[in-house]
Protein backbone atom coordinates (compact mmCIF):
# COMPACT_ATOMS: atom_id res chain seq x y z
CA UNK A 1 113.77 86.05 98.49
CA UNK A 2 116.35 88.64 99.87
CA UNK A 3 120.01 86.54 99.60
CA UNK A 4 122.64 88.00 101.90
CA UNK A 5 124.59 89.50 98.75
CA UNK A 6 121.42 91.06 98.02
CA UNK A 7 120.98 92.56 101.63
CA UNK A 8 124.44 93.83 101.55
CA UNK A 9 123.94 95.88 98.86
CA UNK A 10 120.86 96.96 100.32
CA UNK A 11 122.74 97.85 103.48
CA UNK A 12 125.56 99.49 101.34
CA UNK A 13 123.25 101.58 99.81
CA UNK A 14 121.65 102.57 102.89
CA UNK A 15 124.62 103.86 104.11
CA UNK A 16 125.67 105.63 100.86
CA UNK A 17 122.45 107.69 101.51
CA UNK A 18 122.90 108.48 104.95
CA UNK A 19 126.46 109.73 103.91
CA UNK A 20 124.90 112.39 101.19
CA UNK A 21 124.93 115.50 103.32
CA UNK A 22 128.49 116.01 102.03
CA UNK A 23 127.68 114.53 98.25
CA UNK A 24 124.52 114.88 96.46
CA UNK A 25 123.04 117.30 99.16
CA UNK A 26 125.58 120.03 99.22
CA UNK A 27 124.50 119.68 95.00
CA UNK A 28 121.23 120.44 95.11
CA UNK A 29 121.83 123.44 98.40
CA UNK A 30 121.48 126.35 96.87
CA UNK A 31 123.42 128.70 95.45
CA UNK A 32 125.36 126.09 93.76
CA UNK A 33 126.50 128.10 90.51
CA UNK A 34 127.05 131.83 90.67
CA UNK A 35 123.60 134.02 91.28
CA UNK A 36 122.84 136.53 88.42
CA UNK A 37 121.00 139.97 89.36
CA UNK A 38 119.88 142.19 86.83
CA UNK A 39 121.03 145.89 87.74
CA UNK A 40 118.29 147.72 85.45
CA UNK A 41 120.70 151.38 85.01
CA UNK A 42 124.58 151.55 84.28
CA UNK A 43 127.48 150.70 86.70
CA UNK A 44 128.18 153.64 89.06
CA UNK A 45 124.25 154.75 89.82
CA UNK A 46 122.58 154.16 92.96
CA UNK A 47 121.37 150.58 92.83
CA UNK A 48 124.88 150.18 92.10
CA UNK A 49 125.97 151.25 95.50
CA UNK A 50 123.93 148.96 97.59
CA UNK A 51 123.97 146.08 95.12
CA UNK A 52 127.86 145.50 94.61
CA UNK A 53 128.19 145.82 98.50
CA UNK A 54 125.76 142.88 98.64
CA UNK A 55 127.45 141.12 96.08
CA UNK A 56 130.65 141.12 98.23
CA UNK A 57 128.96 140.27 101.39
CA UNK A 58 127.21 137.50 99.78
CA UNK A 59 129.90 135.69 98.24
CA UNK A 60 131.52 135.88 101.68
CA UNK A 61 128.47 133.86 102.91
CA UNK A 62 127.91 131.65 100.49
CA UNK A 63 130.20 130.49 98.44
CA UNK A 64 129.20 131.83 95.19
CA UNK A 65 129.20 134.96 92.80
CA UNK A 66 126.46 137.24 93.07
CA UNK A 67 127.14 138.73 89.46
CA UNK A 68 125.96 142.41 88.52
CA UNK A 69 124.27 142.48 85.57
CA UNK A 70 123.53 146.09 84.50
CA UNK A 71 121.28 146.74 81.79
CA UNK A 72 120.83 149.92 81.84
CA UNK A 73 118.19 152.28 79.30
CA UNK A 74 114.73 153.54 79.69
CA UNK A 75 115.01 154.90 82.66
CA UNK A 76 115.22 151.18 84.37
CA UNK A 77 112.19 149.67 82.19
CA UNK A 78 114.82 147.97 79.51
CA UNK A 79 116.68 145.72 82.39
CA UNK A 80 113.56 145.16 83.96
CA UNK A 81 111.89 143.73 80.82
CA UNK A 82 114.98 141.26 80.16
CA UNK A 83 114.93 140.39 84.12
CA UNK A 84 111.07 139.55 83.54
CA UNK A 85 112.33 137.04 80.49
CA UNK A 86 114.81 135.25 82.38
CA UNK A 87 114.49 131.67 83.04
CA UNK A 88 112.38 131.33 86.20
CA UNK A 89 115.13 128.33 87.69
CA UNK A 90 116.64 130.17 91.32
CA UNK A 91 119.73 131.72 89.83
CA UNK A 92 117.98 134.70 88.10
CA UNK A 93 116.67 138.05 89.96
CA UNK A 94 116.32 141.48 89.36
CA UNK A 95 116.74 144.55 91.75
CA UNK A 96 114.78 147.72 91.09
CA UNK A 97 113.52 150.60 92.90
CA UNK A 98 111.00 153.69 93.56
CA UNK A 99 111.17 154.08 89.46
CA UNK A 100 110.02 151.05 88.70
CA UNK A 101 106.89 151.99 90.94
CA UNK A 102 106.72 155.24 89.03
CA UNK A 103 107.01 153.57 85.51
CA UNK A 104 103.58 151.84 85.17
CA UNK A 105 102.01 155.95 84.98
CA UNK A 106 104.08 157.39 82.56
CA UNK A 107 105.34 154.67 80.31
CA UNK A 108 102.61 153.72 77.74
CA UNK A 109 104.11 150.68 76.32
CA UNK A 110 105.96 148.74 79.09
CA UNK A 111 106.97 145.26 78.25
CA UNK A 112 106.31 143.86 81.11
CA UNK A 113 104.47 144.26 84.43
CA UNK A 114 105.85 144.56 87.42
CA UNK A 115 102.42 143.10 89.27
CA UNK A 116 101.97 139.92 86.69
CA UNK A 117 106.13 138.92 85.56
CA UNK A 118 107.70 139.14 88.72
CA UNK A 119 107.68 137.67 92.58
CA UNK A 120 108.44 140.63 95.27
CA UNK A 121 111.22 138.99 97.65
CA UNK A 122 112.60 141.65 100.02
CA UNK A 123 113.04 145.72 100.29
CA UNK A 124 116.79 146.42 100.69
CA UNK A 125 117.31 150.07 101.10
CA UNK A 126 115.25 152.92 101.99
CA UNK A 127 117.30 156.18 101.38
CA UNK A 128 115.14 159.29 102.59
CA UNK A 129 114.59 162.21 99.90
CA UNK A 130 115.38 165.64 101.38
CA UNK A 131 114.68 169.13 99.97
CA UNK A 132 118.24 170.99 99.25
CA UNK A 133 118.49 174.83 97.73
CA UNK A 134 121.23 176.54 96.42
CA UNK A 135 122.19 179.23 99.66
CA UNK A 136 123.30 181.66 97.29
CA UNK A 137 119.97 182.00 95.56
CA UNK A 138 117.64 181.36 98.10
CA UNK A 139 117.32 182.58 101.10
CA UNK A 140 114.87 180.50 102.71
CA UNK A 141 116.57 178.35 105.86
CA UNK A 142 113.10 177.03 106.33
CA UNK A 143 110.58 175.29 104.57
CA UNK A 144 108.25 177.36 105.97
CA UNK A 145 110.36 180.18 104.65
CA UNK A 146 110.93 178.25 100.92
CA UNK A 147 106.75 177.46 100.86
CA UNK A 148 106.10 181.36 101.55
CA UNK A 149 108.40 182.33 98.94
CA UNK A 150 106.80 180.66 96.77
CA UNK A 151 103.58 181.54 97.34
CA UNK A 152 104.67 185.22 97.14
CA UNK A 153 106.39 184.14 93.64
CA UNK A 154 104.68 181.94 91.77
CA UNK A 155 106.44 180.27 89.24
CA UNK A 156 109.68 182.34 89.68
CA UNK A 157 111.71 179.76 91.89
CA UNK A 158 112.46 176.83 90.13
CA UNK A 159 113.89 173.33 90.92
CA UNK A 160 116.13 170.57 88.86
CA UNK A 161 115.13 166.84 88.54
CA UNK A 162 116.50 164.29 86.65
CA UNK A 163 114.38 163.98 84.07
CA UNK A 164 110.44 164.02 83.73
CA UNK A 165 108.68 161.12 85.15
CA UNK A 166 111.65 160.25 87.87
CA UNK A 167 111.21 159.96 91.45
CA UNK A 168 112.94 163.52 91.65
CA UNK A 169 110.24 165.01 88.95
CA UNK A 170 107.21 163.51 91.05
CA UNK A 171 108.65 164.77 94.54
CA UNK A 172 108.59 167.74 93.64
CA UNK A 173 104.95 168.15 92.18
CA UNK A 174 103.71 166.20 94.94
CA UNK A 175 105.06 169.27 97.20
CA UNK A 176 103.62 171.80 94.73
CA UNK A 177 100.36 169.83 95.22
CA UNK A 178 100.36 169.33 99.09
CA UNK A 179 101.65 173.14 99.62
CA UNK A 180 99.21 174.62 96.93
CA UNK A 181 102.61 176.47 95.30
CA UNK A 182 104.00 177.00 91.71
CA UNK A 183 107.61 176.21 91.15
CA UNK A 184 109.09 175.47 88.06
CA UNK A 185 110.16 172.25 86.68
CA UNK A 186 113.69 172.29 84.87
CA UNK A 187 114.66 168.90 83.64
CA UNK A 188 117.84 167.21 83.49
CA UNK A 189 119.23 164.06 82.06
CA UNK A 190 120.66 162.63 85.47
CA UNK A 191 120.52 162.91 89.24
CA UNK A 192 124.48 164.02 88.64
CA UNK A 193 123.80 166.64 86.17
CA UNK A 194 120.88 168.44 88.42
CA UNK A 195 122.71 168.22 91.52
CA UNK A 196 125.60 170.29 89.75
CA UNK A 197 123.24 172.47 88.45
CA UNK A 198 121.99 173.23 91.51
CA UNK A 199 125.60 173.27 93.21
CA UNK A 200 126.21 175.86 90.40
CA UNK A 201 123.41 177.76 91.10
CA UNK A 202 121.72 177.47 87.63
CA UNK A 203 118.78 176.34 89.96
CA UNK A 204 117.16 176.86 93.31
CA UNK A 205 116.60 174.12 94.54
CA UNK A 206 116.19 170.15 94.22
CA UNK A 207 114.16 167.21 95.54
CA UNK A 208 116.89 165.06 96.08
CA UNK A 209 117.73 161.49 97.50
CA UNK A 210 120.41 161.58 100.11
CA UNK A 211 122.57 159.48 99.49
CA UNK A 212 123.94 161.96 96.78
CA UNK A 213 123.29 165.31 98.44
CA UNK A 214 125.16 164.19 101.57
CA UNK A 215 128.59 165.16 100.58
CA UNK A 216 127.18 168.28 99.21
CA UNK A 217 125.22 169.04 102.60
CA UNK A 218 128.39 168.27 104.50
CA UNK A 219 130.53 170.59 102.03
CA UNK A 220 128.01 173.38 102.57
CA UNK A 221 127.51 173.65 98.81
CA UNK A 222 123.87 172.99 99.51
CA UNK A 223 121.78 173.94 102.16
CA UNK A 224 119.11 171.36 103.52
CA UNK A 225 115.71 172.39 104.45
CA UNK A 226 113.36 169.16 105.26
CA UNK A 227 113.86 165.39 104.85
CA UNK A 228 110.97 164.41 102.96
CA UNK A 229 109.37 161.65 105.45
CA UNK A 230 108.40 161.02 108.69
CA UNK A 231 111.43 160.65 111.06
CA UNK A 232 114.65 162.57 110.58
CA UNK A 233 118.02 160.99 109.54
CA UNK A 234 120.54 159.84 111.99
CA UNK A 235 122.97 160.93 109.45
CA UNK A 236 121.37 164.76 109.57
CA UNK A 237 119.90 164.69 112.70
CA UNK A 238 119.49 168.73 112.86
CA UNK A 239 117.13 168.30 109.65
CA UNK A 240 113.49 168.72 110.58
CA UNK A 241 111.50 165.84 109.11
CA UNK A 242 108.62 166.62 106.68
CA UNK A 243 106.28 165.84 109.96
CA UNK A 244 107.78 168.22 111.81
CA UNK A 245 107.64 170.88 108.88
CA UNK A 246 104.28 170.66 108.98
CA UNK A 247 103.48 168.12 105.78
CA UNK A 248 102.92 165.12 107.42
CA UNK A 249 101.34 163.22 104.55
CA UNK A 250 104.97 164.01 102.35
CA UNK A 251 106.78 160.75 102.41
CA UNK A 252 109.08 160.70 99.95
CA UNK A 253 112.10 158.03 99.88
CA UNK A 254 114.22 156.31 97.05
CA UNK A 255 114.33 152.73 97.66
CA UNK A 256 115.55 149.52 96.16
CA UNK A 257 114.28 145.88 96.38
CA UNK A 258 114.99 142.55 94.92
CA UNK A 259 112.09 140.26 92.59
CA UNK A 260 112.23 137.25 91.76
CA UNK A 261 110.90 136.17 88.20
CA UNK A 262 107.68 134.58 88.44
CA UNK A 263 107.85 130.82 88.58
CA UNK A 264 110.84 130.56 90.78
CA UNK A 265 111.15 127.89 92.79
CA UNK A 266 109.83 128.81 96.18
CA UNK A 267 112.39 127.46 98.58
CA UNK A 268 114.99 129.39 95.80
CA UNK A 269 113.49 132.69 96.79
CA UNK A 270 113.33 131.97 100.75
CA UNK A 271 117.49 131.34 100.34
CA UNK A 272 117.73 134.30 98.06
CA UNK A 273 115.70 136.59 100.97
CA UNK A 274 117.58 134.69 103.99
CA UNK A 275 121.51 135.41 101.99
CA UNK A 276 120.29 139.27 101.15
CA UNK A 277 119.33 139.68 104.87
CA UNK A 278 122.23 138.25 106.22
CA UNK A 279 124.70 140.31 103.41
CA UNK A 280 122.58 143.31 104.44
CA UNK A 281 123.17 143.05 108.21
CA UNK A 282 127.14 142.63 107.93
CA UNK A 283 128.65 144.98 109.83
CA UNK A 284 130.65 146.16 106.28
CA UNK A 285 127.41 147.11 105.18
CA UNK A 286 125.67 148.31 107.93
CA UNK A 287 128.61 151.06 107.82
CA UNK A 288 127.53 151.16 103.60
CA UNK A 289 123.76 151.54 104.05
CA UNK A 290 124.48 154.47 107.28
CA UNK A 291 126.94 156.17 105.28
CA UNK A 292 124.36 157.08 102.46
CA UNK A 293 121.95 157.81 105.22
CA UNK A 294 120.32 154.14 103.97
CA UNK A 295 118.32 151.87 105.93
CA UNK A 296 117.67 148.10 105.77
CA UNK A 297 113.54 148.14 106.06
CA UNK A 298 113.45 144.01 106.01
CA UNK A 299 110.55 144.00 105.60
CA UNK A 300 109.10 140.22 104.30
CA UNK A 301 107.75 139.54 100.85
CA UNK A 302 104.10 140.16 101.58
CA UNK A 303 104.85 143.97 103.11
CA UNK A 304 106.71 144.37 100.60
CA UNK A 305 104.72 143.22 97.99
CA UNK A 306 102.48 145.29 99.48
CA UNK A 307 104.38 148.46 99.72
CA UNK A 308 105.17 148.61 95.92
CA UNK A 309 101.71 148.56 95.20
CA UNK A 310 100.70 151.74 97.69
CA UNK A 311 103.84 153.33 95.73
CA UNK A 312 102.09 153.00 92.75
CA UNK A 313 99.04 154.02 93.17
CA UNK A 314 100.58 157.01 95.21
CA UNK A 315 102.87 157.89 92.34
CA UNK A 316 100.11 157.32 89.87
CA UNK A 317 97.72 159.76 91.48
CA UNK A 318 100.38 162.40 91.60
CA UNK A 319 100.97 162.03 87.83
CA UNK A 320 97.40 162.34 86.99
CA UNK A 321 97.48 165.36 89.25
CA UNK A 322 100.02 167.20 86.92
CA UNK A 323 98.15 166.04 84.02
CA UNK A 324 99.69 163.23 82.75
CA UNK A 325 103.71 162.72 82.42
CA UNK A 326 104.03 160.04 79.67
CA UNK A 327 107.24 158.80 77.88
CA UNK A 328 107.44 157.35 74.99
């Protein structure tokens, strides 16, 4: 038998519930501690420039600290294996790019797997590649002019990268391939290092993202022949596209996304995708992402899930093309 004490606790507690929205509910909304995402290269790179501009846009939102972790080493494969390791609880995520696409073909002994450790959550910058020379050494204004002189030269012009196995190294033989030329591969340890090669004119020419060759471009230090995709860039728009050039299967862009360990909590990663989208769209970094010629693809987590894995098979048919790139 209910006594009225006993019902007006009853009712009490009724209303304590009904009054959580402000208590126990804003506990469990998430973020409610500061948001930790694994950088996989050092401070300064390119992941770095979209991902701290995120960071500040998301606090803004939210509340709470995105914090940049970077763990850099291995050419992205080192952060990538402590992101896959990281408790799977909604405050743990890792953001990666093209290499990590790339990294499957030519390192042996990964230690994890990009397919099997990890939840795809949201693509959050697309920055075109685009083919630069040195003006001083080559001539070409073209690539129809570069692609001739090569032909003509086989193995004569030559082109930096920054380092075997990088997006910059693939780009590059996947040109040689679709335009059935020989240039020669001069490695370099860094995107920095081979664009001032290049600049210096210890090299002819590069396969570079644009986001660093823009200032370059703009300086007239380089000379751009082709963005290496479909559409030109609105930051460039007197750049022929690779379409246009006539290679309209060369599609060649740097790009960065955000995973989720696997075993995250699923309405964690829809909050993680919904503050990235809304950080990405500020106006601040709208201005960010157009600046480095960037854009936001938002595209969900199934395309993009499904993305990375035509990026790797793409990347892995090009390395089996050159027979074999592998790092140890």
């Amino acid at each position: 038998m209910i006594t009225s004490f006993t019902r007006r606790q009853l009712l009490l507690a009724t209303a304590a519930v009904t009054a959580l929205p402000g208590g126990a509910r804003a506990q469990s909304a998430w973020p409610a501690r500061p948001v930790n995402l694994v950088v996989p290269f050092p401070a300064g790179g390119g992941t770095d420039a979209f991902a701290r501009p995120l960071g500040a846009q998301f606090t803004r939102l939210t509340g709470q600290n995105l914090v940049i972790d970077n763990k850099g080493g291995g050419g992205g494969t080192v952060g990538a294996a402590v992101a896959a390791k990281a408790p799977a609880d909604g405050y743990n995520f890792f953001m990666g790019g093209v290499h990590h696409a790339i990294a499957p073909s030519v390192y042996p002994k990964l230690q994890y797997d990009l397919l099997q450790d990890f939840v795809p959550l949201i693509l959050v910058a697309r920055v075109p590649q685009v083919v630069v020379v040195n003006p001083k050494r080559v001539q070409a204004r073209t690539v129809k002019d570069l692609i001739e002189l090569a032909r003509k030269n086989p193995g004569k012009l030559n082109y930096a990268s920054a380092g075997s196995g990088t997006s910059h190294h693939l780009a590059g033989e996947l040109f040689k391939q679709q335009t059935g030329t020989f240039i020669t591969h001069i490695p370099y340890r860094g995107a920095g290092p081979a664009l001032q090669a290049l600049i210096a004119g210890e090299v002819d020419l590069m396969f570079d993202g644009l986001g660093s060759s823009a200032a370059h471009i703009k300086g007239g230090r380089i000379q751009p022949l082709m963005m290496a995709g479909r559409s030109r860039s609105p930051a460039f728009p007197d750049v022929p596209s690779a379409r246009e050039s006539g290679l309209s299967d060369y599609d060649v862009s740097t790009w960065y996304g955000i995973w989720a360990p696997k075993g995250t909590p699923a309405e964690a990663q829809a909050a993680m995708i919904e503050a990235v989208r809304k950080s990405a769209q500020t106006p601040e970094n709208k201005q960010v992402w157009a600046g480095q010629g960037a854009e936001f693809a938002n595209l969900d987590a199934a395309a993009f899930g499904g993305f990375v894995q035509l990026e790797m098979a793409k990347w892995a048919k090009v390395v089996k093309a050159t027979g074999g790139v592998r790092i140890d």
